[in-house]
C-alpha atoms as a PDB file:
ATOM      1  CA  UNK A   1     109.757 102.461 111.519  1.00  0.00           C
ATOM      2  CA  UNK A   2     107.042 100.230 109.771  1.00  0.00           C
ATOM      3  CA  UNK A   3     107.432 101.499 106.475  1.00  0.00           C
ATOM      4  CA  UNK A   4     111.028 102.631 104.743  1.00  0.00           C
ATOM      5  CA  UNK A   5     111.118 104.501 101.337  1.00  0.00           C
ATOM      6  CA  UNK A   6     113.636 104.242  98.976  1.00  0.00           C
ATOM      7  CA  UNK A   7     115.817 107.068  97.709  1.00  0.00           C
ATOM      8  CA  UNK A   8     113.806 106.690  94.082  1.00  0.00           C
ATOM      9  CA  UNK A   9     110.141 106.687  95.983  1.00  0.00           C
ATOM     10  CA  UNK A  10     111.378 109.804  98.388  1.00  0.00           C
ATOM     11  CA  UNK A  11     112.467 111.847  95.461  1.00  0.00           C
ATOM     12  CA  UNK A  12     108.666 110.962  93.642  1.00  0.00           C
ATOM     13  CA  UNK A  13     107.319 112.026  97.010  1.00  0.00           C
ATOM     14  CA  UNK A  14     109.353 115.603  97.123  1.00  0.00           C
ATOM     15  CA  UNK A  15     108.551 116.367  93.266  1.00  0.00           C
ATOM     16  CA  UNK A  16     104.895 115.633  93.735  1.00  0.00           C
ATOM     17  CA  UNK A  17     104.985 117.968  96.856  1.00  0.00           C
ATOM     18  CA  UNK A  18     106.550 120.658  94.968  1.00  0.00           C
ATOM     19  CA  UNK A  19     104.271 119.929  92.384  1.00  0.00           C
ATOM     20  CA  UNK A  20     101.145 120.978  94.316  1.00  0.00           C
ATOM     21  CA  UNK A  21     102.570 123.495  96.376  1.00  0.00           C
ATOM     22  CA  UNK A  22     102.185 122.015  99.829  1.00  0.00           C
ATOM     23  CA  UNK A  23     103.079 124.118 102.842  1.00  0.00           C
ATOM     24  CA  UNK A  24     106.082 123.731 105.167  1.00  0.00           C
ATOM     25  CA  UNK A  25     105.522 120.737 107.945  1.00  0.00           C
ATOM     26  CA  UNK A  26     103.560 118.659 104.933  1.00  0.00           C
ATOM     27  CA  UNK A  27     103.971 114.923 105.972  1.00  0.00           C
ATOM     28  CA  UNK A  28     103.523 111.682 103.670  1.00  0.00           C
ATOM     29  CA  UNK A  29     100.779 109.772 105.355  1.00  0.00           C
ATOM     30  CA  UNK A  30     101.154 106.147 104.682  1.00  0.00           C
ATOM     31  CA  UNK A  31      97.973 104.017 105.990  1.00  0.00           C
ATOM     32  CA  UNK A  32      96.229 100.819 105.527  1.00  0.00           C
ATOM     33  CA  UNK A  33      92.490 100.751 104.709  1.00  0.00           C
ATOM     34  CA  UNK A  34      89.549  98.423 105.094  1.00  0.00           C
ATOM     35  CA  UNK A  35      88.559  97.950 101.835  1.00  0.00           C
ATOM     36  CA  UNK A  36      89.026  96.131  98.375  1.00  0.00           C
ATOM     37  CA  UNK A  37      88.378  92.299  97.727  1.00  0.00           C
ATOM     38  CA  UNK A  38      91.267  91.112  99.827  1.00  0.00           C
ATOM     39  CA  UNK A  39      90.216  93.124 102.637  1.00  0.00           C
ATOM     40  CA  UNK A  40      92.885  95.854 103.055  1.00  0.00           C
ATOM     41  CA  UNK A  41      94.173  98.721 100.755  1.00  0.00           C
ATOM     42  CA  UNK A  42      97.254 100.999 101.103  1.00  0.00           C
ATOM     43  CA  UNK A  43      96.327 104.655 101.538  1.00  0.00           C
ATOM     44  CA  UNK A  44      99.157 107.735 100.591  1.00  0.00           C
ATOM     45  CA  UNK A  45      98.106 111.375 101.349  1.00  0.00           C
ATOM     46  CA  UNK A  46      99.619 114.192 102.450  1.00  0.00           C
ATOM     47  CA  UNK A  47      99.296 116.027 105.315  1.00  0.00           C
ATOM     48  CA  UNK A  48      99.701 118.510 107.890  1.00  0.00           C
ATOM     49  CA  UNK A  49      98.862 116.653 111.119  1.00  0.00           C
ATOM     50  CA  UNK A  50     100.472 114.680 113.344  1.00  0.00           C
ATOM     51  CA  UNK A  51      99.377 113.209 116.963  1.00  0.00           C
ATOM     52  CA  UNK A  52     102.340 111.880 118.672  1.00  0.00           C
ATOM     53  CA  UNK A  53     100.022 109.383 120.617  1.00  0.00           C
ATOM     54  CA  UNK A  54      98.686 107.649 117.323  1.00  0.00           C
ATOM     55  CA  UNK A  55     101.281 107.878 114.935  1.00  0.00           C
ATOM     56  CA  UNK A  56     104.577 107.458 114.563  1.00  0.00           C
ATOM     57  CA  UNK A  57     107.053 109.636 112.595  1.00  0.00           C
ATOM     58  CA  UNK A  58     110.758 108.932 110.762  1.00  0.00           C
ATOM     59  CA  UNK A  59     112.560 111.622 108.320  1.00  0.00           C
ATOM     60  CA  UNK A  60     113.912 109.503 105.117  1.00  0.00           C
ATOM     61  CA  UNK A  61     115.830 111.049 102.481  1.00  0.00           C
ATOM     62  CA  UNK A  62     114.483 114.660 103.392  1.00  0.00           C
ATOM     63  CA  UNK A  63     110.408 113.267 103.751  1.00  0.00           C
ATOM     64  CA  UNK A  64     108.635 113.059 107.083  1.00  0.00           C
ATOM     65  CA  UNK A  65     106.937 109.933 106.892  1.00  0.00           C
ATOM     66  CA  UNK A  66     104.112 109.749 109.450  1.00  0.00           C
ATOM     67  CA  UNK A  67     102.184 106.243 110.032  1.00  0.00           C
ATOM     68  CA  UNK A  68      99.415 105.611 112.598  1.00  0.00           C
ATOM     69  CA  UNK A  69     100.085 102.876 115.527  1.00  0.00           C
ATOM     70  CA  UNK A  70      97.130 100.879 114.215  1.00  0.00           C
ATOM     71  CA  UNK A  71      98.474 100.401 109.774  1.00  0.00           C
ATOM     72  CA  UNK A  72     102.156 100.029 111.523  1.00  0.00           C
ATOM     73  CA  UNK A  73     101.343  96.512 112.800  1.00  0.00           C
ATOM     74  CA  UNK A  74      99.968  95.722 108.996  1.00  0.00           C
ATOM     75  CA  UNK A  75     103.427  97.453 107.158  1.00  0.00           C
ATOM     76  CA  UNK A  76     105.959  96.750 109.813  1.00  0.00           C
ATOM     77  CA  UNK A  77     109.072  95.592 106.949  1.00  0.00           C
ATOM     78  CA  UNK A  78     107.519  97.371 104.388  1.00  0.00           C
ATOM     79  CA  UNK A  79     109.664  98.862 101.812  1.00  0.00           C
ATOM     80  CA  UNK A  80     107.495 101.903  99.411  1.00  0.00           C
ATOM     81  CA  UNK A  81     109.244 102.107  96.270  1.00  0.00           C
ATOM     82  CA  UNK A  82     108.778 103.743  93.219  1.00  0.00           C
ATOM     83  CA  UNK A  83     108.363 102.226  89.232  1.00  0.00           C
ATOM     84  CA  UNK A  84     108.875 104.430  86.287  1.00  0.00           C
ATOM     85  CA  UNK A  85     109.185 101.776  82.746  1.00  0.00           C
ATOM     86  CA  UNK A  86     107.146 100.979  79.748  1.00  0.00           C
ATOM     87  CA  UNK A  87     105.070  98.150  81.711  1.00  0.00           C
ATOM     88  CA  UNK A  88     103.343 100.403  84.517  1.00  0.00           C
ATOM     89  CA  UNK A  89     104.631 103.779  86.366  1.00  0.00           C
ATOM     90  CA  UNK A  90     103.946 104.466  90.243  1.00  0.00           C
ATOM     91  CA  UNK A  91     104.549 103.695  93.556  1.00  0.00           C
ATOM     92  CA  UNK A  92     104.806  99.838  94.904  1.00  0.00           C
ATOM     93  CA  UNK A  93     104.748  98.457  99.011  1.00  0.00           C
ATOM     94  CA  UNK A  94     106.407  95.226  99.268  1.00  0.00           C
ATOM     95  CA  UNK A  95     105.291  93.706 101.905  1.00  0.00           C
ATOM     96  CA  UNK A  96     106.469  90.997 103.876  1.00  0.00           C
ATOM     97  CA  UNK A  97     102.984  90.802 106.237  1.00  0.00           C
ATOM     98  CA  UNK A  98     100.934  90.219 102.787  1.00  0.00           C
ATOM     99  CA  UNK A  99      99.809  86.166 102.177  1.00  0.00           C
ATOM    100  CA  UNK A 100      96.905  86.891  99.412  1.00  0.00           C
ATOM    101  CA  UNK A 101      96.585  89.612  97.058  1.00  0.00           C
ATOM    102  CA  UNK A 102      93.820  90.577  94.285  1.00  0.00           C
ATOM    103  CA  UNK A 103      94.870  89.858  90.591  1.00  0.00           C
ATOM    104  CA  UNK A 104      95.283  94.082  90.228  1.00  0.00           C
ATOM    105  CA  UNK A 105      97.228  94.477  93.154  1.00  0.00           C
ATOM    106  CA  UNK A 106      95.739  97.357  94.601  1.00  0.00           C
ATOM    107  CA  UNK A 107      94.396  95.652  97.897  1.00  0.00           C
ATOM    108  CA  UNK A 108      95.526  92.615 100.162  1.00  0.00           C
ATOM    109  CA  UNK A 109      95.096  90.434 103.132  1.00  0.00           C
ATOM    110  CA  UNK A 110      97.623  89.552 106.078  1.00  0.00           C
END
């Protein structure tokens, strides 16, 4: 699998679909995205579709994680994780692919 969550990120994931109420067979949808000034942004949504010819799906710590073929080769060793302190709270891809990265560190190039 491209991208592997940790136990801290997967729980975030399970409280925030509790949170809004999201049916039975809701996936997290991890993609990359044209966009930003470096080029590429990470995109998280949930879902409730899944094409077994485009994407690709794992089950870590009780989330269905669902990537398409095409953002795989852009995350493949890519760890989502999950930051709750004083200096900044949400979720964090470290990326082995990345070489440049804008100063906020919401988009990237590979």
């Amino acid at each position: 699998m491209a991208v592997m969550l940790t136990e801290k990120a997967a729980s975030e994931v399970k409280r925030t679909m509790s949170e809004f109420n999201c049916e039975d067979g809701t996936v997290l949808r991890i993609a990359v995205l044209g966009g930003g000034c470096s080029g590429f942004e990470y995109g998280l949504n949930f879902d409730t579709s899944f094409d077994a010819g485009a994407d690709s799906k794992s089950e870590q710590h009780g989330v269905t994680v669902v990537v398409d073929k095409k953002s795989a080769m852009f995350l493949e060793g890519t760890e989502l994780d999950f930051h709750d302190g004083l200096d900044k709270r949400g979720f964090t891809f470290n990326n082995p692919n990345v070489v440049k990265s804008c100063g906020c560190g919401k988009s990237f190039s590979v």
